[in-house]
N, C-alpha and C. Protein backbone atom coordinates (compact mmCIF):
# COMPACT_ATOMS: atom_id res chain seq x y z
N UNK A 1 45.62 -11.92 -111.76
CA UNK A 1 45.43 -10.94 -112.83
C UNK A 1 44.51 -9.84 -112.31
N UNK A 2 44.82 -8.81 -112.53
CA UNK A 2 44.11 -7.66 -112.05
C UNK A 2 42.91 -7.35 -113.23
N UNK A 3 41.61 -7.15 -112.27
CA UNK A 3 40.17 -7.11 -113.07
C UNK A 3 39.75 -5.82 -113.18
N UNK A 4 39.09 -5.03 -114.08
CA UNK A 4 38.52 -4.22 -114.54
C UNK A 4 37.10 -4.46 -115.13
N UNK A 5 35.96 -3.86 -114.34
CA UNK A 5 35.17 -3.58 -115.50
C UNK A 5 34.30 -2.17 -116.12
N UNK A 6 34.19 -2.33 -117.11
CA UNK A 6 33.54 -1.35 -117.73
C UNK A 6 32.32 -1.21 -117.88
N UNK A 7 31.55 -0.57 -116.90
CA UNK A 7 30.00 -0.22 -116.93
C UNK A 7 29.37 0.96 -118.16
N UNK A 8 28.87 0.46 -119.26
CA UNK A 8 28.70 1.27 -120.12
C UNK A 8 29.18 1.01 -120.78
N UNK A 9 29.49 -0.29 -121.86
CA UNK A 9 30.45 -0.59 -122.93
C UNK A 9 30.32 -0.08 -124.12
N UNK A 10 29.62 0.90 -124.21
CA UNK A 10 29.38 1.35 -125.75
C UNK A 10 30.72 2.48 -126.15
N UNK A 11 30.80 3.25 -127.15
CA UNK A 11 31.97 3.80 -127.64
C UNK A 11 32.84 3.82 -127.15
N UNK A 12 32.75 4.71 -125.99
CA UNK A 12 33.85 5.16 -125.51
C UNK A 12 34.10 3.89 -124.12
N UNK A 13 33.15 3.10 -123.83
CA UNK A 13 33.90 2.18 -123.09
C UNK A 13 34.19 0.87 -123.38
N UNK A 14 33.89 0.64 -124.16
CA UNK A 14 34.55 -0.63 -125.56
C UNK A 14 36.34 -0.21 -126.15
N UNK A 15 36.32 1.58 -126.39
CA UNK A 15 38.08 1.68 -126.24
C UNK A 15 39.06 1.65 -124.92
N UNK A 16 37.94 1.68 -123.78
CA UNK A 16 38.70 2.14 -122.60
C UNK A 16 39.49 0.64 -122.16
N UNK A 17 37.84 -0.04 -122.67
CA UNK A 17 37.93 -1.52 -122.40
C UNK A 17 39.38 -2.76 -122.65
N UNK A 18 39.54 -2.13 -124.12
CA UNK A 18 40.75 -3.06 -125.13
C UNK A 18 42.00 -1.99 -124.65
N UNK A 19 41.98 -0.76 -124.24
CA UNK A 19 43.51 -0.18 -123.75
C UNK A 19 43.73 -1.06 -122.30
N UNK A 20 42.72 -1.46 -121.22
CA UNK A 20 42.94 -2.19 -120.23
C UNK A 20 43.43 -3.78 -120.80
N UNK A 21 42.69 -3.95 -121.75
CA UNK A 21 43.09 -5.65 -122.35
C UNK A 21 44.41 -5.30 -122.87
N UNK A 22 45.11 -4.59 -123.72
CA UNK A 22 46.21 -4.39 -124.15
C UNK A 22 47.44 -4.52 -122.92
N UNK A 23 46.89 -3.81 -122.01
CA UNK A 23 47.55 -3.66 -120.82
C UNK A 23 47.42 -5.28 -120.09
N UNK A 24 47.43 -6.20 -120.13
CA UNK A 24 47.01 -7.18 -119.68
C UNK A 24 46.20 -7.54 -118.43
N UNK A 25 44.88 -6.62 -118.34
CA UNK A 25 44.09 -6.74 -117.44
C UNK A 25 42.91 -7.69 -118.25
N UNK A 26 41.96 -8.42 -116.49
CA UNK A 26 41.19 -9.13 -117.16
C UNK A 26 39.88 -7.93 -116.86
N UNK A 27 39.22 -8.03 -118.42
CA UNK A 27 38.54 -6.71 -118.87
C UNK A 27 36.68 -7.53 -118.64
N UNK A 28 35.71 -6.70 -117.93
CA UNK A 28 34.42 -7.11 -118.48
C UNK A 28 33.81 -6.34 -118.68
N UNK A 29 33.12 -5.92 -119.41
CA UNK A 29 31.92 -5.05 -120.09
C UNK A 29 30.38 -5.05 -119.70
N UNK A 30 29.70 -4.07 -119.55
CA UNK A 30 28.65 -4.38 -119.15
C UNK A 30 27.81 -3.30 -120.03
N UNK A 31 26.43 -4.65 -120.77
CA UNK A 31 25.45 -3.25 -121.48
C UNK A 31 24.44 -3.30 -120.89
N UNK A 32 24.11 -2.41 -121.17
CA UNK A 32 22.07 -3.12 -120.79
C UNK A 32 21.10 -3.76 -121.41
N UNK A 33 21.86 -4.12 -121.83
CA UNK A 33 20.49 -5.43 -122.75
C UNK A 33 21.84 -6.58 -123.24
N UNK A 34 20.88 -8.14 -122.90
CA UNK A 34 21.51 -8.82 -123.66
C UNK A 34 21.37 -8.99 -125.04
N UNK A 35 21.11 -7.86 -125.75
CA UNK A 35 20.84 -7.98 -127.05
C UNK A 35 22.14 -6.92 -127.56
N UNK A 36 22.43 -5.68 -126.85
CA UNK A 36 23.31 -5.25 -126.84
C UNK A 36 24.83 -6.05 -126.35
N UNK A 37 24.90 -6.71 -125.43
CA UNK A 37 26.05 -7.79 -125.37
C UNK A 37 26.19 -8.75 -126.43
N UNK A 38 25.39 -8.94 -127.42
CA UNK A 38 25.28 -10.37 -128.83
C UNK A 38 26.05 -9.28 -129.56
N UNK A 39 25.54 -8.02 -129.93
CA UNK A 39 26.04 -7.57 -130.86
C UNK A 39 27.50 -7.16 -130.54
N UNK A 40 28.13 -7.09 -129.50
CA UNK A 40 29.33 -7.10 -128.85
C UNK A 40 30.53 -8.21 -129.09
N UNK A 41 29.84 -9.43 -129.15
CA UNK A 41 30.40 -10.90 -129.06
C UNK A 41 31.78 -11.03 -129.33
N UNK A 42 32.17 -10.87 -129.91
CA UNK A 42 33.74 -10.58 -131.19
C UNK A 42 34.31 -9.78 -130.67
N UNK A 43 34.27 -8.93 -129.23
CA UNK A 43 35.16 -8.31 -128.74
C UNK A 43 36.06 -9.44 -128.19
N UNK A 44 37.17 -9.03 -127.63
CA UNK A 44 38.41 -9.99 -127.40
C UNK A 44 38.02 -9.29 -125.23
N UNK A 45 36.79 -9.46 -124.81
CA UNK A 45 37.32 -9.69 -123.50
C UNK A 45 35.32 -9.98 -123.19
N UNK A 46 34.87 -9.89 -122.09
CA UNK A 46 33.74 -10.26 -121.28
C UNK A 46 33.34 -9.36 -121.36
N UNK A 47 31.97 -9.54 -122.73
CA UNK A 47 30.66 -8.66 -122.29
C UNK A 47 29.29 -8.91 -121.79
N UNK A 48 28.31 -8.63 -121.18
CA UNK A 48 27.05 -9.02 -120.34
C UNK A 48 26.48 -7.91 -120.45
N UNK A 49 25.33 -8.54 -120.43
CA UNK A 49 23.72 -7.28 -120.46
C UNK A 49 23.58 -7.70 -118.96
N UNK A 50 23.48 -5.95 -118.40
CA UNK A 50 23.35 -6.20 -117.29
C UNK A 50 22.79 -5.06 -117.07
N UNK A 51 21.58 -5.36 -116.24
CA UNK A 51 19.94 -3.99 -115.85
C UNK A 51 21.26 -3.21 -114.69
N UNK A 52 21.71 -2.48 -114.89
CA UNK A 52 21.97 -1.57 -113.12
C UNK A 52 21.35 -1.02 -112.18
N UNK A 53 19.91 -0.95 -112.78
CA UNK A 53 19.28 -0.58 -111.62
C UNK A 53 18.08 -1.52 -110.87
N UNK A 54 18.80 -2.77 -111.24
CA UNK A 54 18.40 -4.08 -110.89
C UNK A 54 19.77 -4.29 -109.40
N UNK A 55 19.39 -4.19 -108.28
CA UNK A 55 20.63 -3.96 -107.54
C UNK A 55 20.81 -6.13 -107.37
N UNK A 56 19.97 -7.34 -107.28
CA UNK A 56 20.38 -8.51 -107.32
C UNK A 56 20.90 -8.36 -108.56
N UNK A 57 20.59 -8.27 -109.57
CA UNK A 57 21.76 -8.15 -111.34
C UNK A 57 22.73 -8.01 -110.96
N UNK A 58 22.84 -6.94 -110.22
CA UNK A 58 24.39 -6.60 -110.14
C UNK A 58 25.23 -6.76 -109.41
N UNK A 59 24.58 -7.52 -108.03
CA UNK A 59 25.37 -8.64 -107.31
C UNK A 59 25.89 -9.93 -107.80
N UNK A 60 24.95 -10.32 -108.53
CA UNK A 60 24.66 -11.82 -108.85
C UNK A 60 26.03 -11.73 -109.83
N UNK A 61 26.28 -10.68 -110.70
CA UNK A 61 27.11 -10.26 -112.16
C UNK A 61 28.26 -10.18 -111.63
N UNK A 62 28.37 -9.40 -110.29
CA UNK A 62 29.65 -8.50 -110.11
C UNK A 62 30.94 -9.15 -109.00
N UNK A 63 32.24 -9.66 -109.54
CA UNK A 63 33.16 -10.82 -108.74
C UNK A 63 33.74 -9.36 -108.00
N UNK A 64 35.03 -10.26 -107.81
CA UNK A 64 36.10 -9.41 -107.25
C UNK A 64 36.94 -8.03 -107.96
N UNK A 65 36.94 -7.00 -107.72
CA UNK A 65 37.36 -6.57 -108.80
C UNK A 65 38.51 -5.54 -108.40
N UNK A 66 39.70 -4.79 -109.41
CA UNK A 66 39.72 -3.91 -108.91
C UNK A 66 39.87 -2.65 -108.80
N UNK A 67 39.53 -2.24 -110.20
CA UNK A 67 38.86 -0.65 -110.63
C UNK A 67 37.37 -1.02 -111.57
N UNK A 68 36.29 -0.13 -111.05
CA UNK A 68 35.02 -0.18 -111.72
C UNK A 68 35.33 1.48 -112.65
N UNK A 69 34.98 1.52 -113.85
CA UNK A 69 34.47 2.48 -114.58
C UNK A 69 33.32 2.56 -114.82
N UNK A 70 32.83 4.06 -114.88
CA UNK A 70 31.19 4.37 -115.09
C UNK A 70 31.39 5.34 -116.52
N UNK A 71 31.27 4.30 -117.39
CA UNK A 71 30.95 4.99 -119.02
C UNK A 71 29.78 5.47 -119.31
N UNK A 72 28.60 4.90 -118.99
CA UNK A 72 27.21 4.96 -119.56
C UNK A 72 26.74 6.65 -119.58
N UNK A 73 26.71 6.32 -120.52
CA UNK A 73 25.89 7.49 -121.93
C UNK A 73 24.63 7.87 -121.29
N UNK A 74 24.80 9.68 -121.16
CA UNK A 74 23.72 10.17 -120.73
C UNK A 74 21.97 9.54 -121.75
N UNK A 75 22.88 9.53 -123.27
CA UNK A 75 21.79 9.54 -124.15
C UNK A 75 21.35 10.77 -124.97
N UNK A 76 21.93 12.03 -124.05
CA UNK A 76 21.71 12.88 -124.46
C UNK A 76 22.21 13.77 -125.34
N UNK A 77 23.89 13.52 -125.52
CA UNK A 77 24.58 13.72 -125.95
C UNK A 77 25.27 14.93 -125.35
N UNK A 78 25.36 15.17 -124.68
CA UNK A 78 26.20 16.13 -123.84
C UNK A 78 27.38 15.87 -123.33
């Protein structure tokens, strides 16, 4: 099964996320906080709080994959 994940799961990568699950890819999500991944739970694919600029996090987190997306939100709204 071909893997995808989505760095930045909030709006816009929570839809990018379920058009790859629709598509029958295996989908994972990544927020930055595991408090932000709880409130996620009830999505239909793999979400994780995960620091990125923790570079072991994101070894330790990150399998085989084989397209990465970079969603994450300036914050700023731009």
């Amino acid at each position: 099964m071909r893997r995808v994940l989505i760095v930045g799961c909030g709006y816009v990568g929570a839809a990018t996320a379920e058009l790859f699950r629709q598509r029958g890819w295996h989908v994972e999500g990544w927020v930055s906080s595991p408090q932000s991944a709880q409130s996620l739970a009830g999505q239909p694919f793999t979400v994780r709080g995960v620091d990125i600029t923790d570079a072991k996090a994101v070894a330790a987190a990150a399998g085989p994959l084989d397209i990465v997306i970079q969603a994450v939100s300036s914050r700023g709204g731009d």
